[in-house]
C-alpha atoms as a PDB file:
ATOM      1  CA  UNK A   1       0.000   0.000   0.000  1.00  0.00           C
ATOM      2  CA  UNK A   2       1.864   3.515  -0.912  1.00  0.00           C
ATOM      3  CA  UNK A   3       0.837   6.508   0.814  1.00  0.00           C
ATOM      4  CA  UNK A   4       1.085   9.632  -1.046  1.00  0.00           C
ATOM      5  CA  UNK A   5       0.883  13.411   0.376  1.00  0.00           C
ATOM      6  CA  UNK A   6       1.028  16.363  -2.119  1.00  0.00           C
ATOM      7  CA  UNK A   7       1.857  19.824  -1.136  1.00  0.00           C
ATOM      8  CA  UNK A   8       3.120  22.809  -2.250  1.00  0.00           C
ATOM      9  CA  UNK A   9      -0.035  24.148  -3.886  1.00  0.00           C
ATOM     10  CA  UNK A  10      -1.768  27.604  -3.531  1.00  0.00           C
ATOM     11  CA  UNK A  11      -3.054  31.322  -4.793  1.00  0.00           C
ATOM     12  CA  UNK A  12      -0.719  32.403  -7.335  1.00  0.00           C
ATOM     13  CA  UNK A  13      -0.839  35.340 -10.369  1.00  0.00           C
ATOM     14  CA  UNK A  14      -1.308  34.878 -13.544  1.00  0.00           C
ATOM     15  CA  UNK A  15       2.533  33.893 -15.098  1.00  0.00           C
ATOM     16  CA  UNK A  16       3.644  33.019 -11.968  1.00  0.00           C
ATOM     17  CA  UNK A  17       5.099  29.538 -10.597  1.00  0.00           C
ATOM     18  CA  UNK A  18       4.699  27.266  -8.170  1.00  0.00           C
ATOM     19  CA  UNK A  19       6.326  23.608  -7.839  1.00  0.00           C
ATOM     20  CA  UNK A  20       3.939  20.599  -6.403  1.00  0.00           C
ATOM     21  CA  UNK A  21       5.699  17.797  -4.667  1.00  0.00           C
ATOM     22  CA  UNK A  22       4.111  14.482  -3.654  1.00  0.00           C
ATOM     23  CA  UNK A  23       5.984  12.424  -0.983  1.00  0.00           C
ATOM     24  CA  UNK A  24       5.653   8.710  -0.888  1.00  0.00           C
ATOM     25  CA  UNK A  25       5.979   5.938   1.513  1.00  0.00           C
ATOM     26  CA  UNK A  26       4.684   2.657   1.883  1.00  0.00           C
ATOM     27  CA  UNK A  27       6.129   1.206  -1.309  1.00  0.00           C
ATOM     28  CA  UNK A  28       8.985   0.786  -3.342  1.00  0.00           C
ATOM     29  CA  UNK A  29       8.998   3.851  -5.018  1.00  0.00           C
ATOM     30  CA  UNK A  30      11.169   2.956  -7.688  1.00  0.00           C
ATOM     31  CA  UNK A  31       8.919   1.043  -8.966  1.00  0.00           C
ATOM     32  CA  UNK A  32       6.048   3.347  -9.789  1.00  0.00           C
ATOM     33  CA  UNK A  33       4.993   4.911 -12.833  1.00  0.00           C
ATOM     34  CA  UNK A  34       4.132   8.542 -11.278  1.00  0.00           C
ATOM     35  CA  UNK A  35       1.775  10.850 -12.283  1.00  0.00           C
ATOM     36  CA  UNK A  36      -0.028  14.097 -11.921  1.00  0.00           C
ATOM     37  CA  UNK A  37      -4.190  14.751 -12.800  1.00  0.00           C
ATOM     38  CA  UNK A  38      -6.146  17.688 -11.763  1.00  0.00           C
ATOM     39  CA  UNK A  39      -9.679  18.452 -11.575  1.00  0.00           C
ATOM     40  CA  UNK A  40     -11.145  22.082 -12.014  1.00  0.00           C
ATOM     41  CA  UNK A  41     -14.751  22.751 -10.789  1.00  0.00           C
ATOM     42  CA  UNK A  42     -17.256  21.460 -12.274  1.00  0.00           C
ATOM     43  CA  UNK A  43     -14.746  19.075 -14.787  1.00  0.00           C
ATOM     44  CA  UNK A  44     -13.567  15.645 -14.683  1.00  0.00           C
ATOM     45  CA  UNK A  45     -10.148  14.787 -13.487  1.00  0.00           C
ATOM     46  CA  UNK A  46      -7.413  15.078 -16.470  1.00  0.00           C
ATOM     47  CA  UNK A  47      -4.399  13.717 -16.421  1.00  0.00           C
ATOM     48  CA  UNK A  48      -1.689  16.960 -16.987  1.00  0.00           C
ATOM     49  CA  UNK A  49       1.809  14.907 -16.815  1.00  0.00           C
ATOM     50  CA  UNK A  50       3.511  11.414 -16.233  1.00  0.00           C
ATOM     51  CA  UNK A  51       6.902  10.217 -15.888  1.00  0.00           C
ATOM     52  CA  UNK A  52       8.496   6.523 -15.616  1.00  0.00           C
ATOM     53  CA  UNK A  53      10.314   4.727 -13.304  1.00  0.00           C
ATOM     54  CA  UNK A  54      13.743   5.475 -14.010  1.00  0.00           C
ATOM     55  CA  UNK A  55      12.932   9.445 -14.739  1.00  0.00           C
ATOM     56  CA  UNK A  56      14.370   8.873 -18.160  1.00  0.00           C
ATOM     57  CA  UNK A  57      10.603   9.637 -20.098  1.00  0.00           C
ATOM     58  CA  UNK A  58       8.200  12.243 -19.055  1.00  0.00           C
ATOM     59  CA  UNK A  59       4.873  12.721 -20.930  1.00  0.00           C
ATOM     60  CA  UNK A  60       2.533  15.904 -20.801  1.00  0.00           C
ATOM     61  CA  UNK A  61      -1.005  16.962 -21.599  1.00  0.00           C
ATOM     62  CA  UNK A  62      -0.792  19.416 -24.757  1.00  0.00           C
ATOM     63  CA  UNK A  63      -2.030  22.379 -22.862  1.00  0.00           C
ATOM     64  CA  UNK A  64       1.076  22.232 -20.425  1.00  0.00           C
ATOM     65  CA  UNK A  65       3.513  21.279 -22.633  1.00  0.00           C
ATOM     66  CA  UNK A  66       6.461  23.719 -22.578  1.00  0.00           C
ATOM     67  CA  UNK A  67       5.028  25.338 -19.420  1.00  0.00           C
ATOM     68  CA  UNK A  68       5.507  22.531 -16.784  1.00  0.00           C
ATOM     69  CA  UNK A  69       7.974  20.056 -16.411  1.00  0.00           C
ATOM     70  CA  UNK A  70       7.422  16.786 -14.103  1.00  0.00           C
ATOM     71  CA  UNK A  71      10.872  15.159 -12.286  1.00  0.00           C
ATOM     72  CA  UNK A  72      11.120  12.387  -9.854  1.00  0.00           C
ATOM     73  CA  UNK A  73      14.189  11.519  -7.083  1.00  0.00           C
ATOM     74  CA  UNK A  74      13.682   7.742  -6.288  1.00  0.00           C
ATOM     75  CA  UNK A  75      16.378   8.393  -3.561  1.00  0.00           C
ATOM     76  CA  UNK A  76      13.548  11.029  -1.500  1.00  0.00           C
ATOM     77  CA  UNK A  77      10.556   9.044  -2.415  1.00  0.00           C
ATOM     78  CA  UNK A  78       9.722  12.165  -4.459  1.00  0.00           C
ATOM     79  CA  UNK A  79       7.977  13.420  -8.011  1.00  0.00           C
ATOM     80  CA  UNK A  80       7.782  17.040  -8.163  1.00  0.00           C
ATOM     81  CA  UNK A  81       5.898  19.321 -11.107  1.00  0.00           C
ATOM     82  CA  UNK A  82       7.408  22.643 -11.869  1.00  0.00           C
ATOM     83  CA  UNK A  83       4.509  24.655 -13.242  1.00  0.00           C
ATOM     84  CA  UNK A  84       5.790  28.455 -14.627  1.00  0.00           C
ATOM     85  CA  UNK A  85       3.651  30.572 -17.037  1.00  0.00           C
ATOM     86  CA  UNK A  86       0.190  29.859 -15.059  1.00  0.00           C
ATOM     87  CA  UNK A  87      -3.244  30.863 -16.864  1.00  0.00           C
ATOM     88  CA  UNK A  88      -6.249  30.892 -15.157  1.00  0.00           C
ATOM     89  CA  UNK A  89      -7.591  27.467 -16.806  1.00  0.00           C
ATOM     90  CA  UNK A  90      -5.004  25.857 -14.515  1.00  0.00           C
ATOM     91  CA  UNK A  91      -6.635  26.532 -11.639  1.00  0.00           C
ATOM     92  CA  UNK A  92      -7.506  23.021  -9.640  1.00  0.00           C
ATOM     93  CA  UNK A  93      -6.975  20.550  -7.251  1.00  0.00           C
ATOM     94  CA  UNK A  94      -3.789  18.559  -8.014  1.00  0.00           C
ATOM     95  CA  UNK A  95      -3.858  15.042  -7.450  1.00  0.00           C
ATOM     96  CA  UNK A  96      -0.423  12.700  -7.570  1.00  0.00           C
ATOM     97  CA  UNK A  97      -1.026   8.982  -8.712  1.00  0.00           C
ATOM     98  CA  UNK A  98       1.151   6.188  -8.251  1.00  0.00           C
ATOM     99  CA  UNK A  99       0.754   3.131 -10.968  1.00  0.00           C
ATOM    100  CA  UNK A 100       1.864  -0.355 -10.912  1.00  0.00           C
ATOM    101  CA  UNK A 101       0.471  -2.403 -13.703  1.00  0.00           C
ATOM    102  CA  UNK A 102      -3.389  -1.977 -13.035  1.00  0.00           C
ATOM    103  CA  UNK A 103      -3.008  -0.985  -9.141  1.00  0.00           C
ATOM    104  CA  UNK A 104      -3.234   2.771  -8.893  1.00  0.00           C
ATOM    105  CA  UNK A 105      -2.930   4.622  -5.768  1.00  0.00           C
ATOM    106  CA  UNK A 106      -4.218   8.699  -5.158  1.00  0.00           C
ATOM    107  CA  UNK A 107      -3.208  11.176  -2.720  1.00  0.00           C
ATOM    108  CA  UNK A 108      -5.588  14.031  -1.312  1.00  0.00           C
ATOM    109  CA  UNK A 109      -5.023  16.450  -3.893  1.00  0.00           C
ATOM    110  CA  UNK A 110      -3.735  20.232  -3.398  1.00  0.00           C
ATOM    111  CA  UNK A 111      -5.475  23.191  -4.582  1.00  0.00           C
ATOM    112  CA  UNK A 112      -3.744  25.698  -7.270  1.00  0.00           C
ATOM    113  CA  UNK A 113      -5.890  28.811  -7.971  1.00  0.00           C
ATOM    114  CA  UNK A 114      -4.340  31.320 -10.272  1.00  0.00           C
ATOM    115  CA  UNK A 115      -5.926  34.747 -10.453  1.00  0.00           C
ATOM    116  CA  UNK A 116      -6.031  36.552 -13.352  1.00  0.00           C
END
């Protein structure tokens, strides 16, 4: 069972950054895919970026691309999502996702509002 705890989000201006982090335990950490989603009021949860075990491939939604950039340290039990350039339309709770061939694992999500 992994255990995963996101932080790092908040109220930020439009073109401003902030960096998520998501802290795991409970598993071998290594061996996750890891992911982030968010959800935005009223929407369903979208996946924005993922990023294999070995940090070697990262993958992003098209409307982040260029704009956010997703890392991982295996060593700290650790993915992290840079996010510069915010818009409005990224405003949402931030959810981190573990995945281990069809075993998928959520933490409690952390809000990022950006004002315009």
């Amino acid at each position: 069972q992994v255990q995963l705890v996101e932080s790092g989000g908040g109220l930020v201006q439009a073109g401003g950054s902030l960096r998520l982090s998501c802290a795991a335990s409970g598993g071998t950490f290594s061996g996750y895919v890891m992911g982030w989603f968010r959800q935005a009021p009223g929407k369903e949860r979208e996946f924005v970026a993922g990023i294999s075990r070995d940090g070697g491939l990262q993958r992003y939604t098209d409307s982040v691309q260029g704009r956010f950039t997703i890392s991982r340290i295996n060593a700290k039990n650790t993915v992290y999502l840079q996010m510069n350039s915010l818009k409005s339309e990224d405003t949402g709770v931030y959810y981190c996702n573990a995945q281990r061939w069809s075993t998928f694992y959520w933490g409690q999500g952390t809000q990022v509002t950006v004002s315009s």
